[in-house]
Protein backbone atom coordinates (compact mmCIF):
# COMPACT_ATOMS: atom_id res chain seq x y z
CA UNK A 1 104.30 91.57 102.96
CA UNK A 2 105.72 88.67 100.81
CA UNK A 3 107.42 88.84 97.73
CA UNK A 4 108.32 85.87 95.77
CA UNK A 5 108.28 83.70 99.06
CA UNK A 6 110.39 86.26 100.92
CA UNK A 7 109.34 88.76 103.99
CA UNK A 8 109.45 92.82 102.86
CA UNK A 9 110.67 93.95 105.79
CA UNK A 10 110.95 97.81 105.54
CA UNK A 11 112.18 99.90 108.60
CA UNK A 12 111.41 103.45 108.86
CA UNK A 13 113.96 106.11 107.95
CA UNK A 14 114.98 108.90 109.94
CA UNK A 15 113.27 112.09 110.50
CA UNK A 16 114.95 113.77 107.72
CA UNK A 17 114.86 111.04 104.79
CA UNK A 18 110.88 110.81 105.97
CA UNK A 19 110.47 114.58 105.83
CA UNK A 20 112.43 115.18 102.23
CA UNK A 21 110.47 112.34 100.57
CA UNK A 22 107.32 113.86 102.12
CA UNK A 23 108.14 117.20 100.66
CA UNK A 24 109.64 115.50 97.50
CA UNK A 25 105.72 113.60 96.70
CA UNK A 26 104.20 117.10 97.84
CA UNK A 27 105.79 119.04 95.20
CA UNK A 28 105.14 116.46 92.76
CA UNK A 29 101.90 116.76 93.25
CA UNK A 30 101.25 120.21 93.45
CA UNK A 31 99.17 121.77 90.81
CA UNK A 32 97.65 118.18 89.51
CA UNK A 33 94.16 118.46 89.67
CA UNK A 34 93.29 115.19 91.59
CA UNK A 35 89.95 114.64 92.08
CA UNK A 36 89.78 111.47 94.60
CA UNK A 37 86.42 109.63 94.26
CA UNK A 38 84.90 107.86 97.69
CA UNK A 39 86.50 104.62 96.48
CA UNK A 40 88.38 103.23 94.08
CA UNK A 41 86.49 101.01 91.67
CA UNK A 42 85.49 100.48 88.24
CA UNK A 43 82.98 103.12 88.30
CA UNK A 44 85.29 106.18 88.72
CA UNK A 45 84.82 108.94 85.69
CA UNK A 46 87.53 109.27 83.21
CA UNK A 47 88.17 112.41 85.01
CA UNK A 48 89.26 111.13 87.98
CA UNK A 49 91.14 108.00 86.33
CA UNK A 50 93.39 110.59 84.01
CA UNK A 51 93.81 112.85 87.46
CA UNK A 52 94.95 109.63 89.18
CA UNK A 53 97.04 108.74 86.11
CA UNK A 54 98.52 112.23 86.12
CA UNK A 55 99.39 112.11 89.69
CA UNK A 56 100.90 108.99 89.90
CA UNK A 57 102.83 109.87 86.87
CA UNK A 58 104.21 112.86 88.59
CA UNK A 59 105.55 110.69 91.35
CA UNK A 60 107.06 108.00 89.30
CA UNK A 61 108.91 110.42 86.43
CA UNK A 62 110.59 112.70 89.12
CA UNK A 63 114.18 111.75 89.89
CA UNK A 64 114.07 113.67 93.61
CA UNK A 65 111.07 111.05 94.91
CA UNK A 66 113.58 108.02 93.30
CA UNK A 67 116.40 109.59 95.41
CA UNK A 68 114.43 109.84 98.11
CA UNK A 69 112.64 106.39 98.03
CA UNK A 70 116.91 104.97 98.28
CA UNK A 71 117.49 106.78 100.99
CA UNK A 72 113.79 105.30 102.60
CA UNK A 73 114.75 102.39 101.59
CA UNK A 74 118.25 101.81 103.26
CA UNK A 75 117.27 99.70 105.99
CA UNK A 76 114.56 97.71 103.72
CA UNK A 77 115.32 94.03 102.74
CA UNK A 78 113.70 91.45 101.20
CA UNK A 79 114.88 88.24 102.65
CA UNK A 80 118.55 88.46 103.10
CA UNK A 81 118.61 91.10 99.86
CA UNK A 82 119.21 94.86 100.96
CA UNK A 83 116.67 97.18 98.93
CA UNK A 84 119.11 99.36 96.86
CA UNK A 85 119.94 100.57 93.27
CA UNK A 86 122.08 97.31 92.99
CA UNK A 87 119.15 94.90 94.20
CA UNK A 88 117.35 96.72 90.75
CA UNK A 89 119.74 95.98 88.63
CA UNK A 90 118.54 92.54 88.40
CA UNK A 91 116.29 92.35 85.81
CA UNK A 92 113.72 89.99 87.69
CA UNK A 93 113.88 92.46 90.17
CA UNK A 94 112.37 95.25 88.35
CA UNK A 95 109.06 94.04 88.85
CA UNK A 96 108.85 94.78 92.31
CA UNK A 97 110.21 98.47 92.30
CA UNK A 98 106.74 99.62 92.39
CA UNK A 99 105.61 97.55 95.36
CA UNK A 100 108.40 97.73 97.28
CA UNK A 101 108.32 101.44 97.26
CA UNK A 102 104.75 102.00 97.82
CA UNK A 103 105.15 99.79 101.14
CA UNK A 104 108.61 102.25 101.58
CA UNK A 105 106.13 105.13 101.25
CA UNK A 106 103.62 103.65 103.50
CA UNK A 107 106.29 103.46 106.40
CA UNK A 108 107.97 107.03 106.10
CA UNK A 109 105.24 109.33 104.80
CA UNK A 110 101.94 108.00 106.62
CA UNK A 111 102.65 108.62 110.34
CA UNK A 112 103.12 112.34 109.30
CA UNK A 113 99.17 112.76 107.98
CA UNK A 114 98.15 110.07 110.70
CA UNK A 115 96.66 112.47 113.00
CA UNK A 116 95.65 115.16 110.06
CA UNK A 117 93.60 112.33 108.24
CA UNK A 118 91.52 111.27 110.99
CA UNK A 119 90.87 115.08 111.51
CA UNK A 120 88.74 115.11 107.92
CA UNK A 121 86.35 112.58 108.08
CA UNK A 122 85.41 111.43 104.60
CA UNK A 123 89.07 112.21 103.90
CA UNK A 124 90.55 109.78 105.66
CA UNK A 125 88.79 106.82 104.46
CA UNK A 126 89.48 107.65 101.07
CA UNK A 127 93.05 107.65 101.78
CA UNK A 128 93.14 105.00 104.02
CA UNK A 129 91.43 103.13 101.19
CA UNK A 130 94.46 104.32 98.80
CA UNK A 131 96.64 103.24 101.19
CA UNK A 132 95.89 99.59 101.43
């Protein structure tokens, strides 16, 4: 992935940083009720755009997935730039929080459901389809 002209290159963390920000997204989660539609398009229902809303909203507000994502993150770099609180502190930065961490997530938490997805059919495409 390129950002601004540079290569995201993000390495996966060990077992344990994987597992806790795993956990961390699971408990976030918990309890929101999420209704994923076969794709995502223009056509979903407000019902399943304010369940997505409220989902991804209970990722991004929770201060455990943010310590979590860091400690992902420790062997990411864009370019010759390490991926850490500092690299945020630049203002022009910010902008790329979000994507950098969804490609952080992509690394450490998909290999654990790799197997599970392709277990549930239907499932899987839909998150594969999140995924990209």
């Amino acid at each position: 992935m390129q950002i601004n002209g540079k290569e995201l290159k993000i390495t996966p963390a060990g077992f344990q940083d994987a597992l806790a920000l795993q956990k961390a997204i699971g408990r976030a989660l918990r309890g929101n009720k999420l209704n994923l539609p076969e794709s995502l398009s223009a056509d979903m229902s407000m019902t399943e755009i304010t369940g997505l809303i409220d989902a991804i909203l209970s990722v991004a507000v929770s201060d455990e997935i943010t310590d979590c994502l860091f400690a992902c993150s420790a062997r990411a770099m864009l370019g010759s730039d390490k991926i850490d609180r500092d690299f945020f502190e630049k203002v022009e930065n910010r902008e790329h929080f979000y994507p950098i961490m969804i490609e952080v997530i992509k690394v450490n938490v998909g290999p654990f459901f790799k197997a599970l997805i392709s277990k549930f059919g239907g499932l899987g495409q839909v998150i594969a389809s999140i995924q990209k």
